[in-house]
Protein backbone atom coordinates (compact mmCIF):
# COMPACT_ATOMS: atom_id res chain seq x y z
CA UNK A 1 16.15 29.31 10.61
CA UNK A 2 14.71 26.46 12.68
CA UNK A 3 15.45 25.54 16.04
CA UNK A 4 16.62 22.35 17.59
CA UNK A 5 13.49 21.69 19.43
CA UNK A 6 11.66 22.41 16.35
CA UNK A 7 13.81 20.07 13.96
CA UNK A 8 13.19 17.02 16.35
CA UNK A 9 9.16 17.69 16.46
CA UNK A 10 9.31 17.79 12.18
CA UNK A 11 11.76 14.36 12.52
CA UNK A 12 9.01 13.11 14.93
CA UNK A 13 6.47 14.00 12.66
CA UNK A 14 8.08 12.03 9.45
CA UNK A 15 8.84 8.99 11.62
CA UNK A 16 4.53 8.93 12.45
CA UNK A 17 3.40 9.52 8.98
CA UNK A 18 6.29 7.15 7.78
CA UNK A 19 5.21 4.22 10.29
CA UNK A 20 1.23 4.91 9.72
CA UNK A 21 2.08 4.79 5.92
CA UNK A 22 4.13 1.49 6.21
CA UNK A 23 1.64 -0.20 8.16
CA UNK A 24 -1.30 1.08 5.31
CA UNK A 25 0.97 -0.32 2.86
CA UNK A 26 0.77 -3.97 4.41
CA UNK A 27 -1.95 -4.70 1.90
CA UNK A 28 0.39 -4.01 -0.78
CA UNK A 29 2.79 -6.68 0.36
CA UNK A 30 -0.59 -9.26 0.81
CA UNK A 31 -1.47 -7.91 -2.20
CA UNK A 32 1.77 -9.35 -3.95
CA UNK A 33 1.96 -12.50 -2.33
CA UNK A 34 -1.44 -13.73 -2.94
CA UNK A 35 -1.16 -13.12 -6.60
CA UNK A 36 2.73 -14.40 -6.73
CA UNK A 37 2.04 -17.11 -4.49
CA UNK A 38 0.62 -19.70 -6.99
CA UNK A 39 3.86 -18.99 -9.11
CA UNK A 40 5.35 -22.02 -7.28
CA UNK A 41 2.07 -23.84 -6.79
CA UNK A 42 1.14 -23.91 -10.41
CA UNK A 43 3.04 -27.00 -11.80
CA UNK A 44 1.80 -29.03 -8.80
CA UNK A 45 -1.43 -28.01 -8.61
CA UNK A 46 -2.29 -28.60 -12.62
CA UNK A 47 -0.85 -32.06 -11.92
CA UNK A 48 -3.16 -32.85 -8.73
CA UNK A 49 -6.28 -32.04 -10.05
CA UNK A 50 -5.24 -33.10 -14.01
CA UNK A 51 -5.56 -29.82 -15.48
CA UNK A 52 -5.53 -28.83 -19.40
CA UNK A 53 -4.40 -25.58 -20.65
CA UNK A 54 -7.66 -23.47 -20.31
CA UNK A 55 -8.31 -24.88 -16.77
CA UNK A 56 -4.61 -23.93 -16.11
CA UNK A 57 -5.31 -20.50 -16.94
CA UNK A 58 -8.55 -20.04 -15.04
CA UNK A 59 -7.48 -21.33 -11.63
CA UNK A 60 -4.15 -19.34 -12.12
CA UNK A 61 -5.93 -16.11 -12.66
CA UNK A 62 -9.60 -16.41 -11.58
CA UNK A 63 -8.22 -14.37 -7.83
CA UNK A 64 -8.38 -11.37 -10.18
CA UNK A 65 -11.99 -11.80 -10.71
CA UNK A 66 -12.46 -11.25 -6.92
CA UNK A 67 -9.53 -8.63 -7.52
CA UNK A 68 -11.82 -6.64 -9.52
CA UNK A 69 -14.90 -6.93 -7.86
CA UNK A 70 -12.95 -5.87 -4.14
CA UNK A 71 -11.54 -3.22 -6.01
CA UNK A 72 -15.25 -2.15 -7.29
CA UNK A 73 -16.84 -2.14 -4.23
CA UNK A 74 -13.88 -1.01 -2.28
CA UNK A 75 -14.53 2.58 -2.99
CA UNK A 76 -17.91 3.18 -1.74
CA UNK A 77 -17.51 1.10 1.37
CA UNK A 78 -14.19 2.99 2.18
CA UNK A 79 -16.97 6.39 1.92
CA UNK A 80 -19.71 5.05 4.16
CA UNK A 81 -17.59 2.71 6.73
CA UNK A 82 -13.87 4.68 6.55
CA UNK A 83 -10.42 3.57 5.20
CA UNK A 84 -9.40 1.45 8.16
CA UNK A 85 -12.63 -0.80 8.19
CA UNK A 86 -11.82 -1.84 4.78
CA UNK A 87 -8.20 -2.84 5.24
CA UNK A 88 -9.96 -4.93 8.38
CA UNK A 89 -12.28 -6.61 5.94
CA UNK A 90 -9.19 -7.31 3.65
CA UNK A 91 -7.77 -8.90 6.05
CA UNK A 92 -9.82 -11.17 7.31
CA UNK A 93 -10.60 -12.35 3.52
CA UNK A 94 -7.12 -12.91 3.14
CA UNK A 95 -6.64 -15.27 6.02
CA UNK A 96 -9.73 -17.11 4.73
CA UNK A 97 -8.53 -17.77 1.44
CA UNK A 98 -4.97 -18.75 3.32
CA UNK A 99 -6.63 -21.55 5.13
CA UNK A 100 -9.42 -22.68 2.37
CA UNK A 101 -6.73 -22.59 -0.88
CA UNK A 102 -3.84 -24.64 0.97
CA UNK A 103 -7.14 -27.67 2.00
CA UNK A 104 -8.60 -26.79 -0.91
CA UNK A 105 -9.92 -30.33 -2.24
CA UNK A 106 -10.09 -30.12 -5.54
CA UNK A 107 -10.02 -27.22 -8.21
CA UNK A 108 -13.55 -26.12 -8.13
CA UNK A 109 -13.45 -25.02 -4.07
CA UNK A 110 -9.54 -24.08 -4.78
CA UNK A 111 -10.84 -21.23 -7.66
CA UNK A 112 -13.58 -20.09 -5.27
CA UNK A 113 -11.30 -19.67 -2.10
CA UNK A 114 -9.00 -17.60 -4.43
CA UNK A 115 -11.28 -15.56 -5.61
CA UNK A 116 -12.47 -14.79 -2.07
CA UNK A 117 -8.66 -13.96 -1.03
CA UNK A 118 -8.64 -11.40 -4.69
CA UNK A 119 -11.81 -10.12 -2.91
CA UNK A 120 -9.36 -8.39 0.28
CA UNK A 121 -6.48 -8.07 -2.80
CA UNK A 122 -8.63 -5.68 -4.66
CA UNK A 123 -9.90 -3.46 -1.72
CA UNK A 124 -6.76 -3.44 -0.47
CA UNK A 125 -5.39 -2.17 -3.57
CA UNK A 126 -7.82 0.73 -3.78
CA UNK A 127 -7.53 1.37 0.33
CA UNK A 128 -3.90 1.79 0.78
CA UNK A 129 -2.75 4.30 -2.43
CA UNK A 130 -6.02 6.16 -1.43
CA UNK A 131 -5.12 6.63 2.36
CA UNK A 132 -1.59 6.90 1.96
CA UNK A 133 -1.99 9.97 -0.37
CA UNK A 134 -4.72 11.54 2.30
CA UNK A 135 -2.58 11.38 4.93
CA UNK A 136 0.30 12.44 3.31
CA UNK A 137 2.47 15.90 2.90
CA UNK A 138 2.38 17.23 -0.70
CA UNK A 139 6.25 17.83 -0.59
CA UNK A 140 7.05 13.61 0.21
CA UNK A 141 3.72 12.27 -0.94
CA UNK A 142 5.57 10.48 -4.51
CA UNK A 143 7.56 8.66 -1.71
CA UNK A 144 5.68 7.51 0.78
CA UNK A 145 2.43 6.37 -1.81
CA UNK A 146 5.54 4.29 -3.71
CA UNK A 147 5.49 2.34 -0.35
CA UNK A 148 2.55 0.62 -1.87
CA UNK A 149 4.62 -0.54 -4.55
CA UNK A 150 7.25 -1.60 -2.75
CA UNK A 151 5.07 -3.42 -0.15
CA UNK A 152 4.07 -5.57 -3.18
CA UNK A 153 6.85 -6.16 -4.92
CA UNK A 154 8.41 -7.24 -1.32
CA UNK A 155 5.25 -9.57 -0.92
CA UNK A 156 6.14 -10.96 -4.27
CA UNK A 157 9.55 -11.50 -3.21
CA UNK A 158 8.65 -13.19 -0.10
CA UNK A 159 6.04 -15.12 -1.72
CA UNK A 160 8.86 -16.68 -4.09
CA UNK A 161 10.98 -17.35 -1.51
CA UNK A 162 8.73 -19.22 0.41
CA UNK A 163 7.26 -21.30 -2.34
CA UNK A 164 11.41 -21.63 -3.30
CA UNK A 165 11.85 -22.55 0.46
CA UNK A 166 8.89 -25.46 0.79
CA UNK A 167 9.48 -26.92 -2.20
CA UNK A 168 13.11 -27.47 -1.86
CA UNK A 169 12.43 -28.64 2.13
CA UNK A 170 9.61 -31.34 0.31
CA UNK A 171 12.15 -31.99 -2.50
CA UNK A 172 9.55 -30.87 -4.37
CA UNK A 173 6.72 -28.77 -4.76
CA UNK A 174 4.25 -32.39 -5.52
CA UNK A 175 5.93 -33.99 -1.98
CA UNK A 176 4.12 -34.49 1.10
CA UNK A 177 5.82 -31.90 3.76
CA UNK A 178 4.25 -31.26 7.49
CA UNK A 179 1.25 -32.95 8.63
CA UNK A 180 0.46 -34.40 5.55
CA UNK A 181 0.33 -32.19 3.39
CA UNK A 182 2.47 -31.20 0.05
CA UNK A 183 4.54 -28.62 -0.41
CA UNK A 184 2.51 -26.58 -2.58
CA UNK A 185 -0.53 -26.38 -0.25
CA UNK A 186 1.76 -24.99 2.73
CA UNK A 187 2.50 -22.04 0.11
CA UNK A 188 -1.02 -21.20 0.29
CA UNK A 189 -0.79 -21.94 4.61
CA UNK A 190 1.76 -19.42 4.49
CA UNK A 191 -0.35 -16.41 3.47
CA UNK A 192 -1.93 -16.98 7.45
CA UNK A 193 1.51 -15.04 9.43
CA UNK A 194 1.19 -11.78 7.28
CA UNK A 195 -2.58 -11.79 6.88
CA UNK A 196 -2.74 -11.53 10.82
CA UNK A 197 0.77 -9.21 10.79
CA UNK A 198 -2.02 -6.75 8.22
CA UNK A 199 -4.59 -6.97 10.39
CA UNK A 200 -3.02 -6.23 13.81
CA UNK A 201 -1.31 -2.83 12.17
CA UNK A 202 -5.19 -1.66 11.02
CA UNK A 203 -6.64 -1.72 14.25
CA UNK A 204 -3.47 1.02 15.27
CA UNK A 205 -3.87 3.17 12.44
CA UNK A 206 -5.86 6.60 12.86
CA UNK A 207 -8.48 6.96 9.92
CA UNK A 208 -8.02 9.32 7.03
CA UNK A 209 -8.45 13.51 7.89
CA UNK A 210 -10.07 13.46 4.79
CA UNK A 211 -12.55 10.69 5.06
CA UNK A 212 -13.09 12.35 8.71
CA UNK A 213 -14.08 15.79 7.40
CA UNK A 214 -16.45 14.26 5.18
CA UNK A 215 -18.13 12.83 8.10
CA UNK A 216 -18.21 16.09 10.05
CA UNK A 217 -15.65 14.64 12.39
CA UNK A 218 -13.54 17.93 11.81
CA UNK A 219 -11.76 17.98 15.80
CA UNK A 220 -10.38 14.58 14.79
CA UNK A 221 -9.29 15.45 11.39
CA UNK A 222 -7.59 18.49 13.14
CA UNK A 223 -6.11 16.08 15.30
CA UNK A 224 -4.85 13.82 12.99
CA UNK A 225 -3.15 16.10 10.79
CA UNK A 226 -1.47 18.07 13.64
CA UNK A 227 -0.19 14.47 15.17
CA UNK A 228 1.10 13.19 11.95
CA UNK A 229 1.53 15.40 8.83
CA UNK A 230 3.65 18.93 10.40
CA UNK A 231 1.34 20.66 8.80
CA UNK A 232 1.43 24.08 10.61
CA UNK A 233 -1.42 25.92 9.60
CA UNK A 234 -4.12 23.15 10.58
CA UNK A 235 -7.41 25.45 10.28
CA UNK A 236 -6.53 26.15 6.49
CA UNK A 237 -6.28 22.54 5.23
CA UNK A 238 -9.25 22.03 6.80
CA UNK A 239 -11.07 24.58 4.93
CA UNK A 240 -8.86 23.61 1.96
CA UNK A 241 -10.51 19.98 2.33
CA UNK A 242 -14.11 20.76 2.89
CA UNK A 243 -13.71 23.03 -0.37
CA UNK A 244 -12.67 20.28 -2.52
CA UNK A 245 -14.73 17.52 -1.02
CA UNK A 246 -18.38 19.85 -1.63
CA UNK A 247 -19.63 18.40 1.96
CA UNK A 248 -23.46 19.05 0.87
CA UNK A 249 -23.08 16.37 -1.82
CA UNK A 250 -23.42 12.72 -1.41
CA UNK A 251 -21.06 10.81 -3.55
CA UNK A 252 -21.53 7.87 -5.66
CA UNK A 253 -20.32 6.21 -9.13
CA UNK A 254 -22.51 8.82 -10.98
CA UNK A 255 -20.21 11.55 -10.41
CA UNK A 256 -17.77 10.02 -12.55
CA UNK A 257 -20.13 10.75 -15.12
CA UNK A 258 -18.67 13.05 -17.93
CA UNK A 259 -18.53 14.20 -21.90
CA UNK A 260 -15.79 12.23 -22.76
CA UNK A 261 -17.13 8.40 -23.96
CA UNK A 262 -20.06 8.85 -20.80
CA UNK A 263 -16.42 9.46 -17.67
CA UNK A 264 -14.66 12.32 -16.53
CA UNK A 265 -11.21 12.82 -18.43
CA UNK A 266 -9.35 12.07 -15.27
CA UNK A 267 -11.48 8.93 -14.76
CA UNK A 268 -10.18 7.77 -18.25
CA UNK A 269 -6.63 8.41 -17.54
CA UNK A 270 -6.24 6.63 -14.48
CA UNK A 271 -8.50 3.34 -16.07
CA UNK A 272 -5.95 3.82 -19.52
CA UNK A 273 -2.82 4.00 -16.91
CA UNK A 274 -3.87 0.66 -15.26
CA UNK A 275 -4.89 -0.89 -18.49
CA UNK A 276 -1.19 -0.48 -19.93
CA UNK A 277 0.24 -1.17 -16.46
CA UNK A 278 -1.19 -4.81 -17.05
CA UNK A 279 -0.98 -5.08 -20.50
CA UNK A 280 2.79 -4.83 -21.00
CA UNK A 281 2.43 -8.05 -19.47
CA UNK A 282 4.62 -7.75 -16.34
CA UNK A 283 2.70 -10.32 -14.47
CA UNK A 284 2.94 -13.10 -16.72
CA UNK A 285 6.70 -13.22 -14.86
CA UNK A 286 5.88 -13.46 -11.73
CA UNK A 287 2.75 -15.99 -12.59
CA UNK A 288 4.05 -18.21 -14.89
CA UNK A 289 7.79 -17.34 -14.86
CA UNK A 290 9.25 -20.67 -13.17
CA UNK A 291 7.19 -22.92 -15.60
CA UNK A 292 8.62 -20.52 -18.32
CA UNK A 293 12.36 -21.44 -17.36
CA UNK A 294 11.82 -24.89 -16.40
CA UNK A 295 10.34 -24.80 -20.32
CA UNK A 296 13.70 -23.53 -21.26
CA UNK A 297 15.82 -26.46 -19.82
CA UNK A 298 15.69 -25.40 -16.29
CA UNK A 299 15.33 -27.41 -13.51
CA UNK A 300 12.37 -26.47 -10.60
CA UNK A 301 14.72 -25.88 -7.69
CA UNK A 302 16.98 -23.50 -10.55
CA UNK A 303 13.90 -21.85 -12.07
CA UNK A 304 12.47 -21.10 -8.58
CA UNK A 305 15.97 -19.73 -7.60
CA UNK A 306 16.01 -17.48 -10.61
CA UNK A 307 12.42 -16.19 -10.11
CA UNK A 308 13.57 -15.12 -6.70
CA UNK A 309 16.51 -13.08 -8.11
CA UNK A 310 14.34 -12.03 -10.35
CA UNK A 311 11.90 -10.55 -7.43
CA UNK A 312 14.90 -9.19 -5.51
CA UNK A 313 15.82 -7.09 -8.98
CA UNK A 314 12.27 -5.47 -8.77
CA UNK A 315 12.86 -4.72 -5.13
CA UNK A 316 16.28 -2.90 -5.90
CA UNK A 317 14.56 -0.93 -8.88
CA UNK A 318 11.35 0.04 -6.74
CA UNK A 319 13.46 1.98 -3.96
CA UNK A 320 15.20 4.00 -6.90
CA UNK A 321 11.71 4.67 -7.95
CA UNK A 322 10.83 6.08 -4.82
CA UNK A 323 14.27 8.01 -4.48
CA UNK A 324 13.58 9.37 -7.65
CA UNK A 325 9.73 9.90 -7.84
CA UNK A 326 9.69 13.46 -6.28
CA UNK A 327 13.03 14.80 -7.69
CA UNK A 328 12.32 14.35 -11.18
CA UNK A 329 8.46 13.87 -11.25
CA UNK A 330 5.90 10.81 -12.31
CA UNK A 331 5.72 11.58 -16.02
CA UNK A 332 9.94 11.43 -16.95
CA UNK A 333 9.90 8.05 -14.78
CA UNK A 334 6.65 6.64 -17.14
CA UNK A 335 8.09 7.76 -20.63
CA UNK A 336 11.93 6.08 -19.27
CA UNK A 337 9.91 2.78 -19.04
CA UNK A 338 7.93 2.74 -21.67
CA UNK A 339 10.56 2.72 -24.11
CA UNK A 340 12.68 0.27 -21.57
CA UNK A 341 9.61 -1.88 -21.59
CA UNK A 342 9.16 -1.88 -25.47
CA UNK A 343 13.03 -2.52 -26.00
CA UNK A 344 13.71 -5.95 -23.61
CA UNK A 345 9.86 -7.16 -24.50
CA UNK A 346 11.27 -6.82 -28.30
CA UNK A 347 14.62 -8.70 -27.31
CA UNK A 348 12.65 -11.37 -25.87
CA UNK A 349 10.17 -11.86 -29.21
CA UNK A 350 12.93 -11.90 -31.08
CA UNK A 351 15.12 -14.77 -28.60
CA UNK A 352 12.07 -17.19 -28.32
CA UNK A 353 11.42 -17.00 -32.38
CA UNK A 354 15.11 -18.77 -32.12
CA UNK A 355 13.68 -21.57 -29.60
CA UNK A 356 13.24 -25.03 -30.90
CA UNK A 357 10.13 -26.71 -29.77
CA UNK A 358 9.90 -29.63 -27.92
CA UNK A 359 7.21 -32.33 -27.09
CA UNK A 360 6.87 -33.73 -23.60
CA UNK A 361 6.07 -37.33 -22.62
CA UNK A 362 2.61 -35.60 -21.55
CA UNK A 363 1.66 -33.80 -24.81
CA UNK A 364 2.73 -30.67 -24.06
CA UNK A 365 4.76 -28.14 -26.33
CA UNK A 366 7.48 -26.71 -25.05
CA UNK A 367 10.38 -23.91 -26.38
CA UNK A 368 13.72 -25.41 -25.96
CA UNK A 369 16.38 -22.23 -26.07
CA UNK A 370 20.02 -23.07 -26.58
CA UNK A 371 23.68 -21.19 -25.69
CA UNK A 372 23.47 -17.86 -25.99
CA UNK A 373 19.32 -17.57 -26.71
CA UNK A 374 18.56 -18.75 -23.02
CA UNK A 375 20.98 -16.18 -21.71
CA UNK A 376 19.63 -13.15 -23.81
CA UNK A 377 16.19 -14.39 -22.98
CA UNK A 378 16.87 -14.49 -19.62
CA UNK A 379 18.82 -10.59 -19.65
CA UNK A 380 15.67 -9.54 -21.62
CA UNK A 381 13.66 -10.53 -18.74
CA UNK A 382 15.04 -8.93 -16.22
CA UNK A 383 15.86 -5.87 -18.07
CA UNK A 384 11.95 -5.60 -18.24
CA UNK A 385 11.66 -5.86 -14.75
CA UNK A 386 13.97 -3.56 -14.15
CA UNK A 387 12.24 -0.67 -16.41
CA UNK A 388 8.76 -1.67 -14.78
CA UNK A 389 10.23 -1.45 -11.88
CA UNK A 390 11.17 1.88 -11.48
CA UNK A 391 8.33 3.35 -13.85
CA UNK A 392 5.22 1.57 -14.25
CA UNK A 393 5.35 -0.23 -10.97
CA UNK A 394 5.22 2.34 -8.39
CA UNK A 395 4.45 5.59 -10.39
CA UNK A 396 0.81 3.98 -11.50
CA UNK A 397 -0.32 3.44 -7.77
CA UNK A 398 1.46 7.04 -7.32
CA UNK A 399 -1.04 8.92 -9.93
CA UNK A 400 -3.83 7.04 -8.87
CA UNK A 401 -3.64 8.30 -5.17
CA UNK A 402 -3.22 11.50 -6.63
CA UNK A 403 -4.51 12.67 -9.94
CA UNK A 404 -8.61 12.56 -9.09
CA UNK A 405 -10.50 15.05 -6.77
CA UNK A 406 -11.37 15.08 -3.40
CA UNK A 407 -15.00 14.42 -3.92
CA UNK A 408 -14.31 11.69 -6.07
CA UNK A 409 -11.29 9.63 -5.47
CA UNK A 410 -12.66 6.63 -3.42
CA UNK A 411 -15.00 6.11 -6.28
CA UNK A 412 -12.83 7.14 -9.24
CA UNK A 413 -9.56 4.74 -7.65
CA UNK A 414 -11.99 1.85 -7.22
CA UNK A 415 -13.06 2.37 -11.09
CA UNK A 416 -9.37 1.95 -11.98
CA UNK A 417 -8.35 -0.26 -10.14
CA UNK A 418 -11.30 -2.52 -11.21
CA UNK A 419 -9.88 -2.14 -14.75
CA UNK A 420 -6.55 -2.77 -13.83
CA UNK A 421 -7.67 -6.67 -12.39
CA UNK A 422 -9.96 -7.11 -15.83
CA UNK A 423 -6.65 -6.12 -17.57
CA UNK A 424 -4.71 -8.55 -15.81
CA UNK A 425 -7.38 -11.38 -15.73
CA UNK A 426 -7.13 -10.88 -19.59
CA UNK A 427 -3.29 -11.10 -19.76
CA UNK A 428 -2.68 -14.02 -16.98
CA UNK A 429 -5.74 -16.33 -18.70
CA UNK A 430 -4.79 -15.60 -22.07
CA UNK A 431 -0.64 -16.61 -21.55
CA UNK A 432 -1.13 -20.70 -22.05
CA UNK A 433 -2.69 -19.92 -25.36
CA UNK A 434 -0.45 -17.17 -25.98
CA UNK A 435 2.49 -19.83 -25.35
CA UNK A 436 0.80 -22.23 -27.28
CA UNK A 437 0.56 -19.57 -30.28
CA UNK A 438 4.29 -18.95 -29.77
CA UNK A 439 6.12 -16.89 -27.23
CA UNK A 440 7.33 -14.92 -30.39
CA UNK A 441 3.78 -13.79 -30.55
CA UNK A 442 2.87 -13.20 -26.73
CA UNK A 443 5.89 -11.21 -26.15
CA UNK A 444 5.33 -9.14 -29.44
CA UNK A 445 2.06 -8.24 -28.00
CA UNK A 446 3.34 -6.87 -24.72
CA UNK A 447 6.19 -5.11 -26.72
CA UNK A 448 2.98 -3.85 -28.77
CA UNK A 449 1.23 -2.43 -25.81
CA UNK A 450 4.48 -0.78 -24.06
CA UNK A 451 5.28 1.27 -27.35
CA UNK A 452 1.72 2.48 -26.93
CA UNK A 453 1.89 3.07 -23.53
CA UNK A 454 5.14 5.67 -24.29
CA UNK A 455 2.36 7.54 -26.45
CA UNK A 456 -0.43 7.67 -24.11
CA UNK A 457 2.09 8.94 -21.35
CA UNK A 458 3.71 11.81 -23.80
CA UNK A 459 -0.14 12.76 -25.06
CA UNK A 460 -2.35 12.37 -22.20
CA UNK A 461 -0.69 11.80 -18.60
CA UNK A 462 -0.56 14.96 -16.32
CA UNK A 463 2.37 15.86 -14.00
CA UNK A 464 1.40 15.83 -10.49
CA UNK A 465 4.73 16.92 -8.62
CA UNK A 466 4.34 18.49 -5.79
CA UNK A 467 0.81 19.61 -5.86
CA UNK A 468 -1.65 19.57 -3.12
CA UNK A 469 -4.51 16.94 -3.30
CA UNK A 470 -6.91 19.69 -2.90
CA UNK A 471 -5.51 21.53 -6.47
CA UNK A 472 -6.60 18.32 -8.13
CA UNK A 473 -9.58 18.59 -10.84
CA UNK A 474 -11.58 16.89 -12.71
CA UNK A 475 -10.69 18.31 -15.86
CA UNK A 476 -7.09 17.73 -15.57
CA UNK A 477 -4.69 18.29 -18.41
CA UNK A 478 -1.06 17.49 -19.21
CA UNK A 479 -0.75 20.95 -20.68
């Protein structure tokens, strides 16, 4: 039976790990409002700088080139320089692109200061699931790495609402607003206030235990863990670590090497899980969604509104992820959204194949939905956010903290994760011509993709409830 005294040290103990975790998941949230950000910037930029369809799609999604090469490099600089240097460096790439995208003056320097801001997007993407699953307990690790999720989906939501906000203060997102500028450039401005808020946090954060026994820095590790995890037997994670970390071998990219197609199994299933994760086509809504309802009859200042309610739905469904994550484990959560996914991706095929298409005065083509269409099209739509919200969403970044090695996870996370912002480079550039193909078609192909993503889950994906990262192998199995 525990005492008192010793209930409020294990309280005091959740509230550090809790408040280190939140402030590691602060590259989450930048994470989602760099790449949601344009969502309300995309009309008015194409129109500035005269864009056509291809260009469109480029300057929309070429952050997630830098995306994936952050994310690449991520993982050996977190080795050599530790997990807190890296969300530094993310940081101050972030506020760059901030300043250089909103003064950007035309689309050729605007592309190249995104892709410098997806540069501190991808590292922190690897960073923060990789040390929030170091530092955290084994018994609330599910929750606290689902902070990551959440972070985003809350930057997304903030994005949106600040893009919502500008453009209706401008009276639209083309009008001049403070100091000159338009609306749509402040929306990039904005990125500054929680680039800083990011950076501040790092510098208070104490590095990784883990990262810290690789380096021989063992006292500090010690201290770390007995400061912010509970743990009560200190000396045997310790040991526990520099087992599974094999402290006489240097680690690189090669030791993802493997039998299986030239990678380790593992390696494969986390690249597969963030393949599907951007495949299923979850951030063509928050890219292009207010273009998409303004194509439907919408007006800006109503699609923006919607997009926004949209973004508050995915909040709502993220913290019954995380309630649910450790109760009822990662892989229930994954199957539950594939077939969610595959049903309301379906629904929407099938509501736009009813949509009448309509010529602009500029040329373009879009589908006109009427009476009860626009409404199912709309349900559809957030009925898929809903079941990516509480599966794919947060459980991905969940398994990817957790499911490699020790000795390899830096390396192995930065792999995925690379994958993951190929995957949605492909999906985000390919939409316009997907749209211009037929939304019948583009949603078919994400319904496509989730119904295959319920059979890679049910075949391949292990459960990782409750384990300890230090049981983790590289030969891991569902069965």
């Amino acid at each position: 039976m525990s005492t008192p005294g010793g209930q409020e040290t294990f309280n005091r103990m959740n509230i550090r790990i809790i408040g280190i975790c939140v402030a590691a998941a602060l590259g989450g949230f930048l994470f989602g409002f760099d790449t949601a950000v344009i969502n309300g910037a995309v009309d008015a930029m194409t129109e500035t700088f005269a864009l056509g369809p291809a260009l469109k799609g480029f300057a929309v999604s070429s952050a997630l080139l830098g995306c994936a090469a952050g994310a690449w490099f991520a993982g050996p600089i977190a080795n050599r320089l530790g997990r807190v240097p890296v969300m530094l460096i993310a940081a101050g790439l972030f506020l760059a692109s901030s300043f250089g995208s909103g003064l950007a003056f035309g689309v050729a320097d605007l592309i190249a200061w995104r892709v410098i801001g997806g540069l501190g997007v991808g590292a922190a993407s690897v960073i923060a699931p990789a040390y929030i699953a170091e530092v955290s307990p084994a018994r609330i690790r599910g929750r606290l790495a689902s902070l990551q999720q959440l972070a985003i989906v809350t930057g997304i939501f903030a994005a949106l609402l600040s893009d919502a906000f500008l453009a209706n203060s401008a009276g639209g997102s083309l009008e001049e607003l403070w100091l000159g500028l338009e609306a749509w450039r402040w929306m990039f401005l904005a990125e500054a206030i929680p680039a800083l808020v990011y950076g501040l946090a790092a510098l208070r954060l104490p590095e990784s235990p883990r990262y810290l026994v690789a380096r021989g820095k063992v006292d500090e590790a010690t201290k770390v863990l007995r400061v912010y995890t509970g743990i009560i037997d200190v000396g045997d994670r310790i040991r526990a670590i520099e087992d599974s970390l094999r402290s006489d071998h240097r680690v690189s990219l090669r030791d993802l090497r493997g039998s299986r197609l030239g990678l380790k199994p593992v390696v494969w299933v986390g690249i597969l899980l963030s393949v599907f994760q951007q495949f299923v086509g979850i951030n063509v809504i928050f890219y292009y969604s207010t273009t998409l309802w303004r194509s439907v009859g919408f007006e800006e200042s109503d699609a923006l509104t919607i997009t926004v309610i949209t973004s508050i739905t995915n909040i709502v469904v993220t913290l019954i992820a995380i309630a649910l994550v450790d109760r009822i484990g990662r892989r229930p959560l994954l199957l539950v959204g594939s077939a969610g996914m595959f049903l309301s991706l379906g629904l929407m095929s099938i509501a736009f194949s009813q949509a009448t298409l309509v010529t602009a005065a500029d040329g373009t083509v879009n589908a006109d939905l009427q009476g009860g269409w626009a409404t199912t099209a709309l349900i559809a739509a957030n009925a898929f956010v809903v079941f990516f919200g509480v599966s794919w969403g947060p459980v991905v970044w969940v398994l990817l903290g957790e499911i490699f090695p020790n000795f390899i996870r830096a390396g192995a996370l930065a792999v995925a994760a690379a994958a993951q912002w190929l995957a949605n480079f492909a999906i985000s550039t390919s939409f316009p011509a997907f749209s211009e193909i037929g939304l019948t078609f583009a949603y078919g192909f994400y319904a496509f993709f989730a119904l295959l993503s319920f059979a890679f889950v049910y075949t391949q994906v292990p459960e990782t409830k409750g384990r300890e990262l230090e049981d983790m192998t590289d030969d891991i199995r569902v069965r």
